[in-house]
N, C-alpha and C. Protein backbone atom coordinates (compact mmCIF):
# COMPACT_ATOMS: atom_id res chain seq x y z
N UNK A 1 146.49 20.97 4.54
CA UNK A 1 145.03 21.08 4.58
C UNK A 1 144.47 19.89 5.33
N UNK A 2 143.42 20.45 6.29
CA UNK A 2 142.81 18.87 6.55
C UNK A 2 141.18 18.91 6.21
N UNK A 3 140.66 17.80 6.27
CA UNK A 3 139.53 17.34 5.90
C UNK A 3 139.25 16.41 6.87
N UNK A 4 137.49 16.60 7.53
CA UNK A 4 136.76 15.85 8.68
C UNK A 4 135.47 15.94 8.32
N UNK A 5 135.15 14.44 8.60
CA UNK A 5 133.36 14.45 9.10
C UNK A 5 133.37 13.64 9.72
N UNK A 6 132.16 14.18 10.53
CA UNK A 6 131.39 13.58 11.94
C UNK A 6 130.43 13.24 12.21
N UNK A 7 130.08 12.52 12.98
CA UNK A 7 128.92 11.96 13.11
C UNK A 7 128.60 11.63 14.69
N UNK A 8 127.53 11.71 14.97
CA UNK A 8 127.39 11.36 16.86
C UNK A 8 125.87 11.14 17.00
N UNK A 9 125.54 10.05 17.79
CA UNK A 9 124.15 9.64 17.90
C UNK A 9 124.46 9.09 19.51
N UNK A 10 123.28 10.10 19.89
CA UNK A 10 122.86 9.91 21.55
C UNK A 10 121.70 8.84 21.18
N UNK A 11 121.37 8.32 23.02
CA UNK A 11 120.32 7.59 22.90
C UNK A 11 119.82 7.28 24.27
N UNK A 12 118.82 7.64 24.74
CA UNK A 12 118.66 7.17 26.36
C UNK A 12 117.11 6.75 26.19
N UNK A 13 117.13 5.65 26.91
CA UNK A 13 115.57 4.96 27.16
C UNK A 13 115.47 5.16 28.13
N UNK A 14 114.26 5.87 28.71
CA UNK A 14 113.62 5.99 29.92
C UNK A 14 114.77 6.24 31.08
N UNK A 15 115.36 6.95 30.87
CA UNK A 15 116.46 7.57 31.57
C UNK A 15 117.04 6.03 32.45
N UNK A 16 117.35 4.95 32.17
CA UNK A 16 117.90 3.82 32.34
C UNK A 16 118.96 3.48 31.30
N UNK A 17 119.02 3.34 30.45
CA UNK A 17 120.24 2.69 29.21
C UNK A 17 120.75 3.78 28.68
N UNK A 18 121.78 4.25 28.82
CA UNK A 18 122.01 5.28 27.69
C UNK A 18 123.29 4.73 26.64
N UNK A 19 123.35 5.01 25.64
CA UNK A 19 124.27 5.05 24.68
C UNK A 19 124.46 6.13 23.90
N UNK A 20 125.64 6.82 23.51
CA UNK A 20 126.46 7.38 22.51
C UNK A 20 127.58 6.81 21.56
N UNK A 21 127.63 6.83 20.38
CA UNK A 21 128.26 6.37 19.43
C UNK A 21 128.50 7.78 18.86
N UNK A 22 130.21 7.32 18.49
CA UNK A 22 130.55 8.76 17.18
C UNK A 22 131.26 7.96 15.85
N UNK A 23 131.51 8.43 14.89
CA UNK A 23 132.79 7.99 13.89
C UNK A 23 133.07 9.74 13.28
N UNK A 24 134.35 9.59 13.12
CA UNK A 24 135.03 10.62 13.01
C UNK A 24 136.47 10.23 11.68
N UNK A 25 136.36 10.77 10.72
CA UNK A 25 137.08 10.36 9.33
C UNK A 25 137.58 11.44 8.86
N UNK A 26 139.36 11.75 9.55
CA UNK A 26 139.98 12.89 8.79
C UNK A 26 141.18 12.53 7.98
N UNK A 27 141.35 13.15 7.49
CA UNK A 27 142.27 13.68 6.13
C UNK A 27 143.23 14.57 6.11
N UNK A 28 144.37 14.20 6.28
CA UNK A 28 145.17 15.27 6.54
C UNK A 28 146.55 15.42 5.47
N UNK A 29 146.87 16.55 4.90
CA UNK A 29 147.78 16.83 3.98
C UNK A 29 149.23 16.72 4.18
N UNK A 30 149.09 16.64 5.52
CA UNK A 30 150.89 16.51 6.26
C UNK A 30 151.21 15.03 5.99
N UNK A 31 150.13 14.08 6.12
CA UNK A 31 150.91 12.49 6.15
C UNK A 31 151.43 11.98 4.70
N UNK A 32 151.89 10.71 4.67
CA UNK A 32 152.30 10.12 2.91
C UNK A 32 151.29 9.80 2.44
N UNK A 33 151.43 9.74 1.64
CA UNK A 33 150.37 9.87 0.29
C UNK A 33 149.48 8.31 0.76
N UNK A 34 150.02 7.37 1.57
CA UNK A 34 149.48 6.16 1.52
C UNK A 34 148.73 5.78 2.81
N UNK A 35 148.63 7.09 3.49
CA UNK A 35 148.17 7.17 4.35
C UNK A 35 146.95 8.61 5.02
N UNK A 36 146.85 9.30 3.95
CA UNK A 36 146.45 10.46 4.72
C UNK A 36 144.45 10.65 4.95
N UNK A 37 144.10 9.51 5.05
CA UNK A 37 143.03 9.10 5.75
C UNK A 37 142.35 8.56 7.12
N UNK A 38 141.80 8.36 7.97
CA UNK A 38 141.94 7.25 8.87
C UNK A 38 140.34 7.64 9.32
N UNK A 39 139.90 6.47 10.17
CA UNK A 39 139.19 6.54 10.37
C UNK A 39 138.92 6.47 12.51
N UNK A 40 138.32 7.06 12.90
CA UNK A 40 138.65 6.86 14.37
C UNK A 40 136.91 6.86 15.25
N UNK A 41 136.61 6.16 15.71
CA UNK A 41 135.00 5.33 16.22
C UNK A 41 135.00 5.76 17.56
N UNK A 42 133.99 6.05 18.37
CA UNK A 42 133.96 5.97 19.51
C UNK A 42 132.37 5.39 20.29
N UNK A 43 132.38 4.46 21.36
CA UNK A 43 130.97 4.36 21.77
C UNK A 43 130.93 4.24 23.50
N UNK A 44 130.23 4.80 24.19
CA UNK A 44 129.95 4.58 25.49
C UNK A 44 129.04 4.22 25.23
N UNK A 45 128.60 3.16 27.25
CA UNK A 45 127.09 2.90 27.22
C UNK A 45 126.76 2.99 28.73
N UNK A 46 125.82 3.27 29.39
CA UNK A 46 125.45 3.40 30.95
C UNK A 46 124.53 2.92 31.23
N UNK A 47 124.12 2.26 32.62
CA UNK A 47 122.47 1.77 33.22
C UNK A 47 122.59 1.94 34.51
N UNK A 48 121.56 2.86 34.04
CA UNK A 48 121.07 3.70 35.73
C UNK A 48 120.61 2.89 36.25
N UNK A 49 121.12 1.63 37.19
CA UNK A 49 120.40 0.72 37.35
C UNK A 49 119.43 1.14 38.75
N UNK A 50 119.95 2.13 39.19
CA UNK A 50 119.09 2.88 40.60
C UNK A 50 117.45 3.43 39.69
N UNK A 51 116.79 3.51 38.42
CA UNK A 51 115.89 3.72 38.22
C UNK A 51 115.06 3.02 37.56
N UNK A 52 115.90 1.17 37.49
CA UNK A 52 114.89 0.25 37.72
C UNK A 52 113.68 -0.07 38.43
N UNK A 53 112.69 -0.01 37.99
CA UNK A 53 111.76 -1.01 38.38
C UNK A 53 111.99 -1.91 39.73
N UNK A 54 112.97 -2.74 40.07
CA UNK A 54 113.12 -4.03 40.66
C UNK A 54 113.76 -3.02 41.92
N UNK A 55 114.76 -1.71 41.53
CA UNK A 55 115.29 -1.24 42.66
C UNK A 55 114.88 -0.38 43.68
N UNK A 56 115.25 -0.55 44.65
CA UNK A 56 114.35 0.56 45.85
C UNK A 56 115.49 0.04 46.97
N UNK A 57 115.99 1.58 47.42
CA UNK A 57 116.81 1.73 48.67
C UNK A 57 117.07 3.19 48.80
N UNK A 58 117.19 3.19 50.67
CA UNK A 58 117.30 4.70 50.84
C UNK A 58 118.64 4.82 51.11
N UNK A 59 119.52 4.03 51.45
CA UNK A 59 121.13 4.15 51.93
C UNK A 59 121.85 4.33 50.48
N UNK A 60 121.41 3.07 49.30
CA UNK A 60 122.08 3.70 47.96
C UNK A 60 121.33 4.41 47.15
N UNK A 61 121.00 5.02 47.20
CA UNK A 61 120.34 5.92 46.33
C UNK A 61 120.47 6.14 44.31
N UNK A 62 122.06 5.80 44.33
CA UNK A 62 122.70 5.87 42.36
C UNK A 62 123.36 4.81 42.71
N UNK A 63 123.28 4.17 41.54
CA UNK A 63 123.90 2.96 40.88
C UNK A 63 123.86 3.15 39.16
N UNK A 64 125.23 3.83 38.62
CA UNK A 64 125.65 3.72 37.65
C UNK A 64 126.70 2.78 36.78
N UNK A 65 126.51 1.98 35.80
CA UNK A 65 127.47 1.12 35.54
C UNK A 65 127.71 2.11 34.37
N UNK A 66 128.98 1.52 33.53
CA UNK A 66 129.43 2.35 32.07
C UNK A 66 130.83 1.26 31.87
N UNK A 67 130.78 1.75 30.48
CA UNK A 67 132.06 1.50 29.49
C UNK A 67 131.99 2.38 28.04
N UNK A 68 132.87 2.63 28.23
CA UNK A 68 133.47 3.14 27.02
C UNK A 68 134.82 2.54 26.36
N UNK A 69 134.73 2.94 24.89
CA UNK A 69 135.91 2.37 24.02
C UNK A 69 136.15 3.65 23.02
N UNK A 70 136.96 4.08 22.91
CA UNK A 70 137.38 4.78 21.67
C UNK A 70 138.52 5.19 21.15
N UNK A 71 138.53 5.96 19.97
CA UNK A 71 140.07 5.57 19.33
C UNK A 71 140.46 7.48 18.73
N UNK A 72 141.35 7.85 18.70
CA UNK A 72 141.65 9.43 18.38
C UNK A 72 142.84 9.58 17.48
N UNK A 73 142.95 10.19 16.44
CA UNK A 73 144.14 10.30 15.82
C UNK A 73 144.44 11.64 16.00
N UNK A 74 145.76 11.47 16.00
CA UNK A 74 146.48 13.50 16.27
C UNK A 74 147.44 13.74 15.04
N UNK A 75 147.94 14.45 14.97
CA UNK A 75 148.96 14.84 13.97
C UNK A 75 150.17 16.00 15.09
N UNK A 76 150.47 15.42 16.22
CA UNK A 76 151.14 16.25 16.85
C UNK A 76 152.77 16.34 16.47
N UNK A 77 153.33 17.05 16.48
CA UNK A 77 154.91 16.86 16.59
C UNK A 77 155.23 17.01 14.89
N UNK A 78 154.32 16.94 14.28
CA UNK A 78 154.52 16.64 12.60
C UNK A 78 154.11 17.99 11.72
N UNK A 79 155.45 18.60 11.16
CA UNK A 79 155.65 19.71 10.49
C UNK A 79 154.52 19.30 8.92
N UNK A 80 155.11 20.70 8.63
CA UNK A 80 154.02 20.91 7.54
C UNK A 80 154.21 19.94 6.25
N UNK A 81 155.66 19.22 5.73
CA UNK A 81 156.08 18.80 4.68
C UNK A 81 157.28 17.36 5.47
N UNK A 82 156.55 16.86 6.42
CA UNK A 82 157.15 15.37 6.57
C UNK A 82 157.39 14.57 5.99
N UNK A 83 156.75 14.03 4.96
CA UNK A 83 156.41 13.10 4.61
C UNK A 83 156.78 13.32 2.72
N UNK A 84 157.65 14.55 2.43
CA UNK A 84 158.08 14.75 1.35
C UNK A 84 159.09 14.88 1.82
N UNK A 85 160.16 14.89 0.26
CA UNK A 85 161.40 14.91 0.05
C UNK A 85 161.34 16.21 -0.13
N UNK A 86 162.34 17.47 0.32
CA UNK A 86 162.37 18.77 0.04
C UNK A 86 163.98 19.18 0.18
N UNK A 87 163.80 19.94 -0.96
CA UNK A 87 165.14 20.56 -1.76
C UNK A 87 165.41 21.68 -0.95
N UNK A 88 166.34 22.12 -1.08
CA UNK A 88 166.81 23.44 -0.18
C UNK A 88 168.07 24.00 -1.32
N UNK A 89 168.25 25.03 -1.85
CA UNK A 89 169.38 25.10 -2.38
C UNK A 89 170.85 25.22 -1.31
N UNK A 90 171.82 24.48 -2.48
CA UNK A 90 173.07 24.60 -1.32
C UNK A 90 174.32 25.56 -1.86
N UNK A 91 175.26 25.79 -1.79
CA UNK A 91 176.10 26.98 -1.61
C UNK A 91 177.08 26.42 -3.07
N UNK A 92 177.08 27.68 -3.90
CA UNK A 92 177.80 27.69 -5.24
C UNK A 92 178.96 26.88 -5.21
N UNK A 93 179.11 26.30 -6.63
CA UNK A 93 180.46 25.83 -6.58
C UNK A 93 181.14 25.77 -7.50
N UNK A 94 182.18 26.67 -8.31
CA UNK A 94 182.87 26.77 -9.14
C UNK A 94 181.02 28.13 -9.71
N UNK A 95 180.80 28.58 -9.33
CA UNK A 95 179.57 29.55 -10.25
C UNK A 95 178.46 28.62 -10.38
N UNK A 96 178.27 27.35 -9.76
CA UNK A 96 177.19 26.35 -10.22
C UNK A 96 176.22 26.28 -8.77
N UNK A 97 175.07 26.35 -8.69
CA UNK A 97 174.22 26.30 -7.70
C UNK A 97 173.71 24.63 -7.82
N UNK A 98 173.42 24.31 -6.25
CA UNK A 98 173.22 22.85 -6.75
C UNK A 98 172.00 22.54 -5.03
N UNK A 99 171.02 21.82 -5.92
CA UNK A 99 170.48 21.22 -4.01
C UNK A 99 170.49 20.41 -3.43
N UNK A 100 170.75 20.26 -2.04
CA UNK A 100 170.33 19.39 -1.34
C UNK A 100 169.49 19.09 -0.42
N UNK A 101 169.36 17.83 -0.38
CA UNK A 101 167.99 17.05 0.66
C UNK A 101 167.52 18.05 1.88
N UNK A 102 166.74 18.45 2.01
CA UNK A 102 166.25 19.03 3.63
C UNK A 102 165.37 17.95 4.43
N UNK A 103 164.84 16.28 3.82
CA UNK A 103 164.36 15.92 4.34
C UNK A 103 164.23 14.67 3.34
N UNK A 104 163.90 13.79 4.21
CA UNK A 104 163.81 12.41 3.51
C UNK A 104 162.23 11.79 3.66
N UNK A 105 161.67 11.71 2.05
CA UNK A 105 160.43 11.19 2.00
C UNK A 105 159.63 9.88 2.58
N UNK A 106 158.48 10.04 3.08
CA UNK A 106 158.23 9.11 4.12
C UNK A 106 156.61 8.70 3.80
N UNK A 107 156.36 8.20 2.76
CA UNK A 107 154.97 8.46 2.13
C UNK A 107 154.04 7.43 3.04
N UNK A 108 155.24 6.44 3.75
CA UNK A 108 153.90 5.90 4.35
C UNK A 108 153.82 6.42 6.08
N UNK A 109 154.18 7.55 6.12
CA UNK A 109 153.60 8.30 7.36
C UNK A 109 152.40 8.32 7.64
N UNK A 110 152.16 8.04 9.22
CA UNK A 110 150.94 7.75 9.44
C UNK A 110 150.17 8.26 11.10
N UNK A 111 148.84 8.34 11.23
CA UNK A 111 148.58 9.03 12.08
C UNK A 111 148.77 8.12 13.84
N UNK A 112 149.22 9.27 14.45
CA UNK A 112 149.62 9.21 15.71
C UNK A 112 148.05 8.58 16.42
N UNK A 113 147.91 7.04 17.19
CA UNK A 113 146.48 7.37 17.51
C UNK A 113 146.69 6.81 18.67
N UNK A 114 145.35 7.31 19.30
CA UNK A 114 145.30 6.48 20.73
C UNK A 114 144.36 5.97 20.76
N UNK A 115 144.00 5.20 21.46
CA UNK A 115 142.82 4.03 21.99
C UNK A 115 142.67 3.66 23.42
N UNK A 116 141.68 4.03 23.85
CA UNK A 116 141.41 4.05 24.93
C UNK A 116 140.14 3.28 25.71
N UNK A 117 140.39 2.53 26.43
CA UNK A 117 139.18 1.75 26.99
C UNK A 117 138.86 2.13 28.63
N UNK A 118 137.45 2.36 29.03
CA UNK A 118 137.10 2.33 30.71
C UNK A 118 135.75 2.08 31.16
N UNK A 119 136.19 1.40 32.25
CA UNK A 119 134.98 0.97 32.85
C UNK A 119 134.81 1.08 33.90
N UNK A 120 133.51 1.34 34.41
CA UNK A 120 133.56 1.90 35.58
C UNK A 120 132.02 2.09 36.60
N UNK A 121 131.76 2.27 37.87
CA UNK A 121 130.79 2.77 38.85
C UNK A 121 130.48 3.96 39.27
N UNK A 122 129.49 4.52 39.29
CA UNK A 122 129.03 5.29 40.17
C UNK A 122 127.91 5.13 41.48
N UNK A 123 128.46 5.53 42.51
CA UNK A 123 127.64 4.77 43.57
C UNK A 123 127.50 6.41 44.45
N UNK A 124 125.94 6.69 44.77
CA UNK A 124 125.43 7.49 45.56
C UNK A 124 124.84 7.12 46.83
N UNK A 125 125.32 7.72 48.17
CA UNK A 125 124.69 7.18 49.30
C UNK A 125 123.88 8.41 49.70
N UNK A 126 122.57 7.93 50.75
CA UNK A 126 122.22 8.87 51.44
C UNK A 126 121.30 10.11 50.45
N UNK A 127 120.62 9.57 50.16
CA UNK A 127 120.42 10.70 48.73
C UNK A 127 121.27 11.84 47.81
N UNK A 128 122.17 10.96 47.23
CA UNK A 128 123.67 11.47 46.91
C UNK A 128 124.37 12.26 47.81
N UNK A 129 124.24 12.30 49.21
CA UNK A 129 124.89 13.27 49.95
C UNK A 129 126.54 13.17 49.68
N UNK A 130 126.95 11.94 49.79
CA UNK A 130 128.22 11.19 49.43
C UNK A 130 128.24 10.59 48.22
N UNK A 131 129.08 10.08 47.62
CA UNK A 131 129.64 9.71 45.99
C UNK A 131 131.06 9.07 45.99
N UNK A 132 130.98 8.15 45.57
CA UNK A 132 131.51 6.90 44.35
C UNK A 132 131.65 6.48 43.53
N UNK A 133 133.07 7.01 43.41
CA UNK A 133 133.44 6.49 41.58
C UNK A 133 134.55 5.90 41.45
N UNK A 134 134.34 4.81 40.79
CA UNK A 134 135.70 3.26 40.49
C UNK A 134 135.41 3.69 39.16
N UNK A 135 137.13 3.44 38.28
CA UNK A 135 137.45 4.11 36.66
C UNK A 135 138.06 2.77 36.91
N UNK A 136 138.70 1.92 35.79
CA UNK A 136 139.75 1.10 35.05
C UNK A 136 139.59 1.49 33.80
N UNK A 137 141.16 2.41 33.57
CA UNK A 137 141.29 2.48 32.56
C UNK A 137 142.13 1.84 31.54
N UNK A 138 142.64 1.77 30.10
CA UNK A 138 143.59 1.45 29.55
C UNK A 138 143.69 2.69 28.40
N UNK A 139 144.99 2.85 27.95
CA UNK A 139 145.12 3.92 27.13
C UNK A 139 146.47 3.01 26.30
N UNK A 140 146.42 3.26 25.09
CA UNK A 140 147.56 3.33 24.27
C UNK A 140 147.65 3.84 22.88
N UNK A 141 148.75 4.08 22.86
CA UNK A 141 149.22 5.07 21.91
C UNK A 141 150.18 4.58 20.92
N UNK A 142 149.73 3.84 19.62
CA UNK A 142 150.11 3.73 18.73
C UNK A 142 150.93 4.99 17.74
N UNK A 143 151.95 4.32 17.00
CA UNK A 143 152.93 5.18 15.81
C UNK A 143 153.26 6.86 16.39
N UNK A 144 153.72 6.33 17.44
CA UNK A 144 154.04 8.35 17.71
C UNK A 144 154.68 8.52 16.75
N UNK A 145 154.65 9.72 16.70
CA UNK A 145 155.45 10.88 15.61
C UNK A 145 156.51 11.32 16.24
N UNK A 146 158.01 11.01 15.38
CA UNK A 146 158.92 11.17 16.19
C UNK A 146 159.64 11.86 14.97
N UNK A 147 160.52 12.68 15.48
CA UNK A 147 161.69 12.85 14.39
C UNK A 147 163.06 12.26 14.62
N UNK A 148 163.46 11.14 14.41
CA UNK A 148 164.56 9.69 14.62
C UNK A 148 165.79 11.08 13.66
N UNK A 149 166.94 10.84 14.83
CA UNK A 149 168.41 11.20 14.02
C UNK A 149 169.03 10.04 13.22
N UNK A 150 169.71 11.12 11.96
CA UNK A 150 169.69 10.22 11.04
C UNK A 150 171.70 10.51 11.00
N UNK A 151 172.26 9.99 10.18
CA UNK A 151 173.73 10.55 9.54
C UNK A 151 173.15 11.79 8.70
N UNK A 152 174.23 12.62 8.62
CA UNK A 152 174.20 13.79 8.34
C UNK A 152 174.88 13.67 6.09
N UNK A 153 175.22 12.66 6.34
CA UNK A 153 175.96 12.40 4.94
C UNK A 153 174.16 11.84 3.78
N UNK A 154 172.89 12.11 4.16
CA UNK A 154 172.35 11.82 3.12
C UNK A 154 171.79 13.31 2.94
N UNK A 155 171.86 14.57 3.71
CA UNK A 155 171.64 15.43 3.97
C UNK A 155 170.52 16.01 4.63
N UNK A 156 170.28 15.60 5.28
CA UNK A 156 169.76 16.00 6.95
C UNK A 156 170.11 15.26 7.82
N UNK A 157 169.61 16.31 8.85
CA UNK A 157 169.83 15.58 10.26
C UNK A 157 168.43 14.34 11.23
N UNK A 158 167.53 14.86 10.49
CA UNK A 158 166.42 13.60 11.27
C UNK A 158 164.99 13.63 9.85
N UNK A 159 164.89 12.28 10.37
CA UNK A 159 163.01 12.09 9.38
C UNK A 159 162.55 11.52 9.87
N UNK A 160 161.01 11.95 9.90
CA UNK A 160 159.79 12.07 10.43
C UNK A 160 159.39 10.12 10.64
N UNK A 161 159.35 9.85 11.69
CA UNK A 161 158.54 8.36 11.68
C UNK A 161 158.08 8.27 12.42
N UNK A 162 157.22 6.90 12.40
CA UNK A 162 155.93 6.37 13.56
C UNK A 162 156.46 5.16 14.02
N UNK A 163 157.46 5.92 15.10
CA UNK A 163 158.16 4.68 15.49
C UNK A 163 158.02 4.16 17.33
N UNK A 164 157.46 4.72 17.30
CA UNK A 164 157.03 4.71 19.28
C UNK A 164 155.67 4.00 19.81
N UNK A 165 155.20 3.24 20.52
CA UNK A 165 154.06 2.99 21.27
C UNK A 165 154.35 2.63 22.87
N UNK A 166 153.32 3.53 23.28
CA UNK A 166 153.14 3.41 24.87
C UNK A 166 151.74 2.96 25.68
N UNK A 167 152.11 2.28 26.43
CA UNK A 167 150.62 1.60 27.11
C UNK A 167 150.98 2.26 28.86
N UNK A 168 149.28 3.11 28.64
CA UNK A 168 149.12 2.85 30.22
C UNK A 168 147.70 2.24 30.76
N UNK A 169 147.68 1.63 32.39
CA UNK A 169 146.54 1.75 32.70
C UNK A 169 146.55 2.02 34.04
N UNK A 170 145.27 2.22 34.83
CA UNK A 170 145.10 2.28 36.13
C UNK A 170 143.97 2.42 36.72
N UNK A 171 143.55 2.53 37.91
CA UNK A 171 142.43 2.32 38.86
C UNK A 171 141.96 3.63 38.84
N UNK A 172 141.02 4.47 38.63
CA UNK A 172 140.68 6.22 39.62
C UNK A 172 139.51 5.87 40.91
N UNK A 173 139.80 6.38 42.00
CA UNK A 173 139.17 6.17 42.98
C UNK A 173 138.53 7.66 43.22
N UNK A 174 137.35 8.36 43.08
CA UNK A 174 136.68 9.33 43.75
C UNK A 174 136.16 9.47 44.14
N UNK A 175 135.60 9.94 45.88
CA UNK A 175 135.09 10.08 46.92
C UNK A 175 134.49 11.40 47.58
């Protein structure tokens, strides 16, 4: 089962400053018990600085600045009962039925998240006939969800962990 609430507040002054803010708080039944909350924020902000007051030109016409920051949790790759220990029955012996492990409990499983930061221009020439856009981004990705092989002698073959992080970043140029 999961559980979410949301929240999001726009905001633009005089079509010059704008801001958006979100927070976003889900709940999810797949993670360990010591974890199945999180909380994940997000805020951009922009200034049209082409509809200042102070500005006046006919060659640039837009001048947009921005940044954004925000953060996302997933639950990808992660079955329905990770984060429990689950029985499976195993094959008679002498007339006696007996079970074993299908999975090894992992209560402090936790959500897959990313975080992401960018900043960036927009530049219009010519009465936007042409367009300009510079991105720097950064992205990373905290506790992937992995299923790690295990020995086969505690009875399974892999359990669920948050054992991975990857960082990228880079330039976007559009013209």
């Amino acid at each position: 089962a999961r559980r979410s609430q949301f929240a999001r507040v726009n905001y633009a002054f005089d079509n010059r400053y704008l801001v958006s803010a979100s927070i976003r708080r889900d709940g999810d039944s797949r993670f360990g018990e010591n974890n199945r909350h999180a909380v994940f924020p997000a805020v951009s902000v922009g200034w049209n600085v082409h509809n200042e007051s102070f500005y006046n030109s006919d060659f640039l016409t837009d001048i947009k600045l921005r940044a954004s920051y925000g953060r996302l949790g997933t639950t990808s790759f992660l079955g329905a009962y990770n984060s429990l220990a689950l029985l499976n029955p195993g094959q008679t012996v002498f007339g006696t039925g007996f079970l074993i492990p299908n999975d090894v409990a992992n209560p402090d499983l936790t959500w897959q998240t990313n975080t992401e930061s960018n900043f960036g221009i927009s530049l219009g020439f010519l009465q936007n006939r042409f367009t300009l856009a510079v991105d720097y981004y950064t992205s990373k990705i905290d506790d992937i969800l992995i299923n790690q092989s295990v020995s086969e002698v505690i009875g399974t073959t892999s359990v669920a962990l948050d054992s991975g992080d990857v960082e990228s970043s880079g330039l976007e140029l559009e013209l």
